[in-house]
Protein backbone atom coordinates (compact mmCIF):
# COMPACT_ATOMS: atom_id res chain seq x y z
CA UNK A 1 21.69 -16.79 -57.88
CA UNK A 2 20.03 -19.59 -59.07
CA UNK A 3 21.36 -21.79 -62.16
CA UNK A 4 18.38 -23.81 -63.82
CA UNK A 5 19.08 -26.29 -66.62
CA UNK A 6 16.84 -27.25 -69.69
CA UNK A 7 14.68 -23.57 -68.50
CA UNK A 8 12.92 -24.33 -71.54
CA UNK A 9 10.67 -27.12 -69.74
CA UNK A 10 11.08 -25.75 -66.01
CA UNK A 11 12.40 -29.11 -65.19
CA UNK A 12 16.10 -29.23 -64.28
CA UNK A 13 18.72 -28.91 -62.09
CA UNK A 14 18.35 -25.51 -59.88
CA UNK A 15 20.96 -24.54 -57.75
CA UNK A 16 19.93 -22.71 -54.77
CA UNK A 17 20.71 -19.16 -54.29
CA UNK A 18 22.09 -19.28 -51.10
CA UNK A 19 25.34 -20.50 -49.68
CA UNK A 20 23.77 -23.53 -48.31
CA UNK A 21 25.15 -26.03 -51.70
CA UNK A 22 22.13 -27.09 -52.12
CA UNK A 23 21.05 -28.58 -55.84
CA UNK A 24 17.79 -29.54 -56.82
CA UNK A 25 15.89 -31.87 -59.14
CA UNK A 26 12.64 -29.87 -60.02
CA UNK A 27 9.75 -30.98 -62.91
CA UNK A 28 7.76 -27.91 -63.52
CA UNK A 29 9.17 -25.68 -61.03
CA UNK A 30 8.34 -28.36 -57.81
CA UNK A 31 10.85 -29.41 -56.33
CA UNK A 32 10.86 -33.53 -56.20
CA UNK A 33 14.88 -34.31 -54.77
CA UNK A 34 17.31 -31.94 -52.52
CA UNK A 35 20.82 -32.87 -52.71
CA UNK A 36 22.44 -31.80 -49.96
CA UNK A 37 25.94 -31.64 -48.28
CA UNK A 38 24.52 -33.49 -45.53
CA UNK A 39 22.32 -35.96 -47.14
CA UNK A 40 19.27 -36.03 -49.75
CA UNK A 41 15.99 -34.85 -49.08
CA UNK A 42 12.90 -36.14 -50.32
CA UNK A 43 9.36 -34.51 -50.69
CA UNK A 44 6.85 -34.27 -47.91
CA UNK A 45 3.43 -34.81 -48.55
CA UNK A 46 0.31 -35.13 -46.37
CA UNK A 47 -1.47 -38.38 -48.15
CA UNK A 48 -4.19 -36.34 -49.87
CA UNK A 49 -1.61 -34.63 -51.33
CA UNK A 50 0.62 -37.42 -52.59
CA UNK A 51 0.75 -37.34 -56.61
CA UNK A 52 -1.90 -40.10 -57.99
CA UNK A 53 0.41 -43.48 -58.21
CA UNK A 54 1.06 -45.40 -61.11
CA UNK A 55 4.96 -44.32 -61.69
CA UNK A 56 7.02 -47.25 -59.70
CA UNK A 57 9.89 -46.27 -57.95
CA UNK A 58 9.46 -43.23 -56.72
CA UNK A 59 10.05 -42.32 -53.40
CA UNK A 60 8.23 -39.32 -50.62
CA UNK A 61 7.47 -39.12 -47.24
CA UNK A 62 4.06 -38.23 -45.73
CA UNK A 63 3.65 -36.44 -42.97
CA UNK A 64 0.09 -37.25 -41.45
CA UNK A 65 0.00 -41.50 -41.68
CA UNK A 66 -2.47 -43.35 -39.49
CA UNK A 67 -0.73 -46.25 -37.49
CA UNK A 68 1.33 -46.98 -40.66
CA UNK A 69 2.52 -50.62 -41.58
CA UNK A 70 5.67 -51.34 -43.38
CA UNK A 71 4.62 -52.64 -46.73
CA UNK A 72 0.84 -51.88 -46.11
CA UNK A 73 -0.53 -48.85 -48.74
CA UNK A 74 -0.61 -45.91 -46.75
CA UNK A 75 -3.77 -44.42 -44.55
CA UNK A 76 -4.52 -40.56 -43.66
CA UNK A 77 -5.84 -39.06 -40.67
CA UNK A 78 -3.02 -39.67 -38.44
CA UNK A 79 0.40 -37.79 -37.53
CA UNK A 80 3.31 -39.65 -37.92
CA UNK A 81 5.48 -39.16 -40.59
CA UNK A 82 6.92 -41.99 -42.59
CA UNK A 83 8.89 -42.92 -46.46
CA UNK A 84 6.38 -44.17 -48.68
CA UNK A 85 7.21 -45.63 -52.23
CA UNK A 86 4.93 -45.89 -55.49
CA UNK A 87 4.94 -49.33 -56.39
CA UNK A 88 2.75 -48.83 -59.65
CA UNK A 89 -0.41 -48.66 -58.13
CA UNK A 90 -0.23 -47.78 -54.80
CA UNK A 91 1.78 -45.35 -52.46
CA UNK A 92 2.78 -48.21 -49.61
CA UNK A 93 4.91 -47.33 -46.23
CA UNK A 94 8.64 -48.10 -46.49
């Protein structure tokens, strides 16, 4: 069984159904943060995929970098998979 909060908006906390303890922070039923008992667990994107930047702070990993720099703005094409952070106008590795 799940438990959602604030349904109205389908943004919320959901609790997973299974026995796993899992909680999630969703916004319009995706999920964007997993909480769980051994750690959180961010998004994975591919970097055509990432959500358009412009909202600083938030945090997602990509799964398809080419030879990724720290604090360079992140390239597709390749296949490593590294955290990326919006810093307001660009997603950058890190």
């Amino acid at each position: 069984m799940s438990v959602i909060i604030n349904a109205s908006t389908s943004s919320g906390l959901v609790q997973t159904a299974d026995t796993s303890g899992t909680l999630e922070l969703q916004s319009n039923g995706t999920t964007m943060l997993s909480i769980l008992s051994t750690g959180v667990k961010f998004p994975v994107y591919t970097v055509a995929t990432l959500p358009v930047a412009g909202n600083a702070g938030r945090r997602a990993f990509v799964s398809n970098a080419l030879t990724p720099v720290a604090l360079s703005a992140v390239v597709g094409g390749g296949a490593v998979t590294v955290p990326v952070y919006d810093n307001g106008t660009a997603w950058i590795v890190g």
